[in-house]
Protein backbone atom coordinates (compact mmCIF):
# COMPACT_ATOMS: atom_id res chain seq x y z
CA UNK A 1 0.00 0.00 0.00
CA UNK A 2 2.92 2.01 1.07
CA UNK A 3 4.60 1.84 -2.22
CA UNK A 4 1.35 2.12 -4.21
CA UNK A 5 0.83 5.76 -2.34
CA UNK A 6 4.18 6.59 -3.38
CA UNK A 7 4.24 6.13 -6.94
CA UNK A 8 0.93 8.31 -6.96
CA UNK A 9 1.98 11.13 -5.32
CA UNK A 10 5.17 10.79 -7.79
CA UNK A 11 2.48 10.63 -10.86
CA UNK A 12 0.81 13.94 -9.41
CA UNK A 13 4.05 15.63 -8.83
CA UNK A 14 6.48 14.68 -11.71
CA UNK A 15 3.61 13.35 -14.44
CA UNK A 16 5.08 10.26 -16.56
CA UNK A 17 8.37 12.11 -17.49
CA UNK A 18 10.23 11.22 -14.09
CA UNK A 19 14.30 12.15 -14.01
CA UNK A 20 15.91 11.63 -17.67
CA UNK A 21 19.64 11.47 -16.69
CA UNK A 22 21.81 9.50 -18.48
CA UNK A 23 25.61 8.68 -17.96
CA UNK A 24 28.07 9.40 -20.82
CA UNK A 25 31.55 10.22 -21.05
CA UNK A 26 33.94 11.90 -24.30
CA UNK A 27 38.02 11.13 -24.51
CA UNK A 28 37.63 14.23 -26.50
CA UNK A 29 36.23 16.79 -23.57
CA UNK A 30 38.83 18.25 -21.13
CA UNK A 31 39.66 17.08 -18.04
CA UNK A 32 40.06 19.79 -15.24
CA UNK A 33 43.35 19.01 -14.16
CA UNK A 34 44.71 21.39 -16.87
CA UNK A 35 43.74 24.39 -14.99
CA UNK A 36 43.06 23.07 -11.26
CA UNK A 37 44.59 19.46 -9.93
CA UNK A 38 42.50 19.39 -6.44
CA UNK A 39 45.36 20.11 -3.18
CA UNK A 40 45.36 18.97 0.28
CA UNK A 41 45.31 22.95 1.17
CA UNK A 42 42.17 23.57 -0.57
CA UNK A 43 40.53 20.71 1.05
CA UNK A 44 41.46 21.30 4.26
CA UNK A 45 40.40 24.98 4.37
CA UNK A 46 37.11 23.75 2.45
CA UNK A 47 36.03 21.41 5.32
CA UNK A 48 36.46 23.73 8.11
CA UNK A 49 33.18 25.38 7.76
CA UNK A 50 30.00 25.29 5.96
CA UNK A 51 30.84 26.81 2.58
CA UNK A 52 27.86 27.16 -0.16
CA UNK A 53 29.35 28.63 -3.50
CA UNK A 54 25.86 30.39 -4.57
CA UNK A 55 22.22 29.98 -4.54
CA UNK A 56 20.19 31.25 -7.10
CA UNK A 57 16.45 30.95 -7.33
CA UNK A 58 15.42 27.43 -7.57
CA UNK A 59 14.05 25.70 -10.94
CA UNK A 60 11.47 23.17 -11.66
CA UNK A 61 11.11 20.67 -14.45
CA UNK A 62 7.66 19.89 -13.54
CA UNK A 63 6.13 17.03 -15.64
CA UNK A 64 9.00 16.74 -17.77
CA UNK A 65 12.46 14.67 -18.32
CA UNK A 66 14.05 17.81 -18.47
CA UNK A 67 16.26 17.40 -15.04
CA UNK A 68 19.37 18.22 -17.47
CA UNK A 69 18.32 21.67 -18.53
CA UNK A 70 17.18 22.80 -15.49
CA UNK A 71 20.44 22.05 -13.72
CA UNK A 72 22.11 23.87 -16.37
CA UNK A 73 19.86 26.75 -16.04
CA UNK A 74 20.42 26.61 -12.43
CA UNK A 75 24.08 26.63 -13.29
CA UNK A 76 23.70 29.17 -15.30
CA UNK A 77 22.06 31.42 -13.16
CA UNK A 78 24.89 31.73 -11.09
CA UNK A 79 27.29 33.48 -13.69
CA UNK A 80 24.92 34.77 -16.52
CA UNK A 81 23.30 38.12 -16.33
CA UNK A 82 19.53 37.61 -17.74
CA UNK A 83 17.09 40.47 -18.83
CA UNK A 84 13.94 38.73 -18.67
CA UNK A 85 11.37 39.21 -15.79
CA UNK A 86 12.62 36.20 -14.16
CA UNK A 87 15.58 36.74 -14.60
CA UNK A 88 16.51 32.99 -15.05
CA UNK A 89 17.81 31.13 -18.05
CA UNK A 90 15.32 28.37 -20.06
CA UNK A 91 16.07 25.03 -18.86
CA UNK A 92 14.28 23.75 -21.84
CA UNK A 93 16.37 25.54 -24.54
CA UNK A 94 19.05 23.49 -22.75
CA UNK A 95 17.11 20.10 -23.12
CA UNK A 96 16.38 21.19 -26.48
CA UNK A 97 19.93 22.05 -27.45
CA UNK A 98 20.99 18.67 -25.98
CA UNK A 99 18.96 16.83 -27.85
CA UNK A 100 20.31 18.81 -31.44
CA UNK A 101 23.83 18.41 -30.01
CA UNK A 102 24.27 14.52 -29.09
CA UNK A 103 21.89 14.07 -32.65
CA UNK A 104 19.00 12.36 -30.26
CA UNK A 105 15.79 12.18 -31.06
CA UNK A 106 13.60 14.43 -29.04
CA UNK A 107 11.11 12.40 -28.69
CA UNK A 108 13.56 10.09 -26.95
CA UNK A 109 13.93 9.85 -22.51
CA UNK A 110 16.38 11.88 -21.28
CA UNK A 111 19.83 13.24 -22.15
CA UNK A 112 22.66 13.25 -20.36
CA UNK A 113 25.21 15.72 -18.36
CA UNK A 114 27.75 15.84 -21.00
CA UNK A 115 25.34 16.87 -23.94
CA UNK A 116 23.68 19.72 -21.59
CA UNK A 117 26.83 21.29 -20.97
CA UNK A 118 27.98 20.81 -24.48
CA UNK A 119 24.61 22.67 -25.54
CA UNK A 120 25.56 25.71 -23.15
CA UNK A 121 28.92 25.76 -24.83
CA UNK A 122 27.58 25.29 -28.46
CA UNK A 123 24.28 26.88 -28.46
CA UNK A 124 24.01 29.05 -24.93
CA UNK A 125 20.67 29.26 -22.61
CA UNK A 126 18.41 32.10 -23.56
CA UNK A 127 15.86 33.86 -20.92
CA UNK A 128 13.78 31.87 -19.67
CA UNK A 129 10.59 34.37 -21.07
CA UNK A 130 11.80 33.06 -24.55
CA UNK A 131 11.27 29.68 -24.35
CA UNK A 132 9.28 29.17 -20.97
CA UNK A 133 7.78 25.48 -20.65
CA UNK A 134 4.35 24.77 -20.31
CA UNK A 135 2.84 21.25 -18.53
CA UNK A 136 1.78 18.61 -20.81
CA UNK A 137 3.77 19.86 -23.99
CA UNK A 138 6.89 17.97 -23.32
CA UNK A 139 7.60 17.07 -26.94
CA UNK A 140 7.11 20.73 -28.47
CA UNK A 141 9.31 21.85 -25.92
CA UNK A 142 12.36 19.34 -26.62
CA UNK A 143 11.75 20.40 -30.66
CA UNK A 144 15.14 22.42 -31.39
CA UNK A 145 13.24 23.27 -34.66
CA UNK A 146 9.85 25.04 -32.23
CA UNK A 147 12.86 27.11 -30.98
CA UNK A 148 11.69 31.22 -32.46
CA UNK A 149 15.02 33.08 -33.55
CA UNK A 150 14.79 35.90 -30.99
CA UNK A 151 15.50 33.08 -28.55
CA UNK A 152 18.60 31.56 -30.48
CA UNK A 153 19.49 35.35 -30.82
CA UNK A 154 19.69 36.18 -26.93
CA UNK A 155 21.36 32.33 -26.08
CA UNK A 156 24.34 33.49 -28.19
CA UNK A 157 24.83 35.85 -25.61
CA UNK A 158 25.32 33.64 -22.64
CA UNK A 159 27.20 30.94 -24.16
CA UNK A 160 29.67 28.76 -21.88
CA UNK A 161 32.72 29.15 -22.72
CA UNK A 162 34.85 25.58 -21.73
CA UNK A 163 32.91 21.97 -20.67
CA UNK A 164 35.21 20.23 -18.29
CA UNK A 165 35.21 16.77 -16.88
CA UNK A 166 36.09 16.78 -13.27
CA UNK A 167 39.16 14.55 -12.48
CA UNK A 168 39.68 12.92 -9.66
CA UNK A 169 43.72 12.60 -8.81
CA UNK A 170 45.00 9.51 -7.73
CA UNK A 171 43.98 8.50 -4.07
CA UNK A 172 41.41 11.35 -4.14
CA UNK A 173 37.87 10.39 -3.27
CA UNK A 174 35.35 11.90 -5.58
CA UNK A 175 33.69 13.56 -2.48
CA UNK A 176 36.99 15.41 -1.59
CA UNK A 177 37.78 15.99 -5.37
CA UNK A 178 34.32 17.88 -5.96
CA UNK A 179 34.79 19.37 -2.38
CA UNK A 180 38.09 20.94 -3.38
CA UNK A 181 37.03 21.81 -6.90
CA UNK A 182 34.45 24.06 -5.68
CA UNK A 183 36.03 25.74 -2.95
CA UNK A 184 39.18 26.92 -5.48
CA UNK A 185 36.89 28.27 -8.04
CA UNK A 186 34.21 29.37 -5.75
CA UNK A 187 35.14 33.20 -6.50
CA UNK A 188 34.27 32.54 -10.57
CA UNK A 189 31.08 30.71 -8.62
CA UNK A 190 31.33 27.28 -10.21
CA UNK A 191 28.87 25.75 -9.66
CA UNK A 192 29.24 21.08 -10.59
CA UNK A 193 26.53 19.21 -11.90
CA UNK A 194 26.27 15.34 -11.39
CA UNK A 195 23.47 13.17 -9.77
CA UNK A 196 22.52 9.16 -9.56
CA UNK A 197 19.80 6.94 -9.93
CA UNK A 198 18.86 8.40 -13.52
CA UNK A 199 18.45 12.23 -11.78
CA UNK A 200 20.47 15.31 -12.36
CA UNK A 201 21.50 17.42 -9.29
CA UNK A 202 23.58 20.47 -8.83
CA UNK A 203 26.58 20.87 -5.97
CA UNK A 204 26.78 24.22 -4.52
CA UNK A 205 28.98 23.42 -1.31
CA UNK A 206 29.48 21.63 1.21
CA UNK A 207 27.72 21.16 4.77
CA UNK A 208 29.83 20.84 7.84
CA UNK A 209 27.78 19.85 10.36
CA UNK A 210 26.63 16.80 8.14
CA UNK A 211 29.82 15.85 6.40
CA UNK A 212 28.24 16.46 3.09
CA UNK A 213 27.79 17.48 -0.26
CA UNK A 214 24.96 20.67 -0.15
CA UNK A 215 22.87 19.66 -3.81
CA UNK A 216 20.32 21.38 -5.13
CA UNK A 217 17.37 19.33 -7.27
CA UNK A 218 15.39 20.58 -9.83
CA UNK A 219 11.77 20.37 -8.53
CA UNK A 220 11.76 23.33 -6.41
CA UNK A 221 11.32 23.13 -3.05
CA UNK A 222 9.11 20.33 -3.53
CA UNK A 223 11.55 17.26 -2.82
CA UNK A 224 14.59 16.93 -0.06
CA UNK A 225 14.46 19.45 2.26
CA UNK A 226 12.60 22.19 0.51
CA UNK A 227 14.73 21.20 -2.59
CA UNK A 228 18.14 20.75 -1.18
CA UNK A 229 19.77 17.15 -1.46
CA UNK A 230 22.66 16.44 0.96
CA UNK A 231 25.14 13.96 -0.24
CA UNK A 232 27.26 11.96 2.33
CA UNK A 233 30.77 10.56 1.92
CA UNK A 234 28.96 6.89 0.75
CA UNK A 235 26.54 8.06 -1.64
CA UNK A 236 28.80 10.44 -3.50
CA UNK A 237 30.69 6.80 -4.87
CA UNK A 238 27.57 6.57 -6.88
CA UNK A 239 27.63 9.71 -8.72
CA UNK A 240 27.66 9.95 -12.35
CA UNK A 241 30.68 11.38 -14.41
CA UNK A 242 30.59 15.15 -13.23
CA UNK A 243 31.36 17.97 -15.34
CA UNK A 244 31.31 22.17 -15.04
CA UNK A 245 31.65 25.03 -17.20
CA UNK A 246 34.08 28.08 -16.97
CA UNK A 247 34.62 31.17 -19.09
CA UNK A 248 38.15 30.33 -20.04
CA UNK A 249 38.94 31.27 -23.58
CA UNK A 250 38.51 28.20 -25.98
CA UNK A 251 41.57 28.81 -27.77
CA UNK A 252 43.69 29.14 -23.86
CA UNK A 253 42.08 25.97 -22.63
CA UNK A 254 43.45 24.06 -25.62
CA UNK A 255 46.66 25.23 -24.83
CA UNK A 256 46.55 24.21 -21.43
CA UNK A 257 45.73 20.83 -22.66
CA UNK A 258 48.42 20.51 -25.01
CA UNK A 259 51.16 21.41 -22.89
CA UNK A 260 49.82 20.49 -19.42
CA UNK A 261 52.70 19.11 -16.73
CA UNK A 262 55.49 19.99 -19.90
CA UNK A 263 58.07 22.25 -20.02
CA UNK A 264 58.32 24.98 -22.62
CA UNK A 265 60.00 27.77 -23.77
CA UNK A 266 59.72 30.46 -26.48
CA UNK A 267 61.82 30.06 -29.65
CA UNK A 268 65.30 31.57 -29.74
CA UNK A 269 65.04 31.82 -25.60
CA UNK A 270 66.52 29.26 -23.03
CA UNK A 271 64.16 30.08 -20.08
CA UNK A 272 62.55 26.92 -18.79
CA UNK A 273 58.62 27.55 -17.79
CA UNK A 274 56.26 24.25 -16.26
CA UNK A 275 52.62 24.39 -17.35
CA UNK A 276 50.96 23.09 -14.40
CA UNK A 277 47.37 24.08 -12.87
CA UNK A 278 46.19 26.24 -15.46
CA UNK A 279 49.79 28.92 -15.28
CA UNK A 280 53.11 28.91 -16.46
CA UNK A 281 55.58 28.64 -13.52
CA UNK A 282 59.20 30.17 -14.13
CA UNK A 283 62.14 27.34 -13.40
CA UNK A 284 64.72 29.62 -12.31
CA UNK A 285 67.40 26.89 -12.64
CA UNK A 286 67.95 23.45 -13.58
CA UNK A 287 67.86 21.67 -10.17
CA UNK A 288 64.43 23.10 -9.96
CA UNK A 289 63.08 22.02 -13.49
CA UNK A 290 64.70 18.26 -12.22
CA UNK A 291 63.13 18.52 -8.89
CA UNK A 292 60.09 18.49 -10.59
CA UNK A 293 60.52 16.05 -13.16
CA UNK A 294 60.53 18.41 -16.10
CA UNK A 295 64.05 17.49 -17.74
CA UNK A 296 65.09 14.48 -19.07
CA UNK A 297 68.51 13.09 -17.33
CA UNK A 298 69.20 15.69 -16.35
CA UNK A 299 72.84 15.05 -15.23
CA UNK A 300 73.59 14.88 -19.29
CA UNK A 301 71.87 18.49 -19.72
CA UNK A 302 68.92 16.50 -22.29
CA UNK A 303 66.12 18.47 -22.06
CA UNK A 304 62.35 17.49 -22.79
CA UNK A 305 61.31 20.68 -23.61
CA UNK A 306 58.29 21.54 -26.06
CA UNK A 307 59.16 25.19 -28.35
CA UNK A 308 56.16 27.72 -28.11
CA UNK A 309 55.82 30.58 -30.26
CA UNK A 310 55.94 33.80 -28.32
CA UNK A 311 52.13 34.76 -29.25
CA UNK A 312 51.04 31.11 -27.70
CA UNK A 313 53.20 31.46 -24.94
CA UNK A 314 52.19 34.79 -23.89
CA UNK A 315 48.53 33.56 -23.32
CA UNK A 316 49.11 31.30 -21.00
CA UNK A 317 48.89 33.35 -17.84
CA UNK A 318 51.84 33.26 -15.49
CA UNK A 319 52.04 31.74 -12.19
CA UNK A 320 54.15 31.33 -8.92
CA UNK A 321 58.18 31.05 -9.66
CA UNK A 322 58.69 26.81 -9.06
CA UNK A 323 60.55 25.97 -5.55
CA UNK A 324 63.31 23.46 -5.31
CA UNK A 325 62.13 22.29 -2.21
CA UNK A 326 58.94 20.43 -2.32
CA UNK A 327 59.32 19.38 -6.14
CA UNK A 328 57.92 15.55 -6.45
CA UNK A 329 61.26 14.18 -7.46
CA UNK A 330 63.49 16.52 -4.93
CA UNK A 331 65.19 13.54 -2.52
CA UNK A 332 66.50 11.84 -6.61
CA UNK A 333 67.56 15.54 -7.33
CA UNK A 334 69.76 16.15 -4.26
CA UNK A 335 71.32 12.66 -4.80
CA UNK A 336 72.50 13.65 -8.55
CA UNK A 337 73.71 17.17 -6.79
CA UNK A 338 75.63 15.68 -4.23
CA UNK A 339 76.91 12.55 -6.16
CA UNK A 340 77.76 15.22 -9.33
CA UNK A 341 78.65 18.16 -7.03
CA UNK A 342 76.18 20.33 -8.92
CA UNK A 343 76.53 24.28 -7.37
């Protein structure tokens, strides 16, 4: 009886179009660790206190499958400026776009995390007055072609600018990974979208008290606890592939990708630089670029160095000068400068 109350007072809530999240994955997207590899230091200031990134007005998919675009439009809420009344982005713009991005039909359940962000960096999210869903008309709604041209017009103007696939380092739990993620980029208010058991939710911060994950859904305050999901240590194993957007210049983020953890150097200059965590980090000296691993024996003077032109070079931007000291191969280092005498 229980269960048989349940699934009505899902039917009057949600309607037949419960969830529609879908897991996929793309060896072509980027993985975060070119601009931010998650550090004990972020972690640990993270988890001191209660930290929520922002909190924008919540969103609702009401009888639809449209979990996706909502999250992105609460997502996109955070770091877009919209004109309309409600000043809110269309979740269903993003469904739609979705849809016309992974080449799905619409008519088909679902979409999944990577295609909504893909739409926000392809197509953009227009206001939601543009293209504003309305219960029962699920399938004109997820019809990229319905879509008027004013509404394609103003999207253009909040595109995303980079997709990226949060990594998880070695030994990091994906709790601590998203944890640290969002805490670093908090000030550019980053918000991560993930979620489980075919539903999209968005992490906004994290909860002290509880130990947990602070998640937003996308049924307004009408699930969780008034619409907010917490997300334990456990649970957060279970969470799909998660991915966030950040307006980092296309053409910089490939960069970043093509000569992450290398060193480099502009033509006709010797200066060593190590492209690590999104900046360019000066290696003063040898010992330094071989306490990090950036030269290639070293005690021969080969270098594995990659040749940048100067206009590439000069848009990566620049970071902290490298230290000897604390370099992931130092204790090998010291041994080749005491066993070669190296001043």
């Amino acid at each position: 009886m229980k269960k048989l109350l349940k699934q009505i007072l899902d039917y009057l809530n949600y309607g037949k179009k419960k969830y529609g999240l879908t897991n996929a994955t793309d060896d072509r997207n980027f993985g975060s660790h070119t601009i931010y590899k998650p550090s004990k230091e972020d972690l640990v200031e993270a988890t001191k206190e209660t930290f929520v990134v922002f909190n924008p007005k919540k969103v609702d998919q009401l009888d639809n499958d449209f979990c996706i675009g909502e999250g992105g439009a609460y997502e996109a809420d955070a770091t877009e400026d919209f004109d309309g009344a409600s000043e809110q982005g269309s979740g269903a713009y993003v469904f739609a776009g979705a849809k016309k991005w992974s080449r799905a039909n619409y008519l088909s359940f679902g979409t999944s995390l990577l295609a909504g962000g893909m739409a926000r960096v392809k197509y953009g999210i227009c206001d939601r007055e543009l293209w504003n869903y309305k219960r029962g008309k699920r399938n004109y709604f997820a019809n990229w072609n319905n879509i008027p041209q004013e509404a394609h017009d103003n999207a253009a103007n909040h595109k995303a600018c980079v997709l990226y696939e949060l990594s998880i380092p070695w030994k990091w739990t994906k709790f601590n990974a998203i944890v640290s993620t969002l805490y670093h980029f908090r000030d550019e208010k980053v918000l991560i979208g993930t979620g489980n058991n075919i539903h999209r939710i968005t992490v906004i911060g994290y909860d002290k008290r509880r130990d947990s994950l602070i998640c937003v859904d996308t049924y307004g305050e009408r699930t969780y606890e008034k619409g907010i999901r917490y997300v334990g240590r456990d649970e957060a194993r279970t969470l799909f592939t998660s991915y966030f957007v950040i307006d980092l210049t296309r053409e910089l983020a490939e960069l970043l990708v093509a000569y992450d953890s290398k060193t480099i150097k502009i033509k006709d200059n010797n200066d060593c630089y190590l492209v690590k965590n999104g900046h360019k980090h000066l290696l003063p000296d040898e010992k330094i670029a071989w306490s990090h691993g950036c030269l290639l024996a070293p005690y021969n003077g080969d270098k594995l160095v990659e040749v940048m032109e100067e206009k590439e070079f000069d848009n990566i931007p620049t970071g902290d000068d490298m230290i000897f000291e604390g370099g992931k191969n130092e204790w090998i280092i010291r041994r080749i400068i005491e066993k070669y005498k190296i001043e």
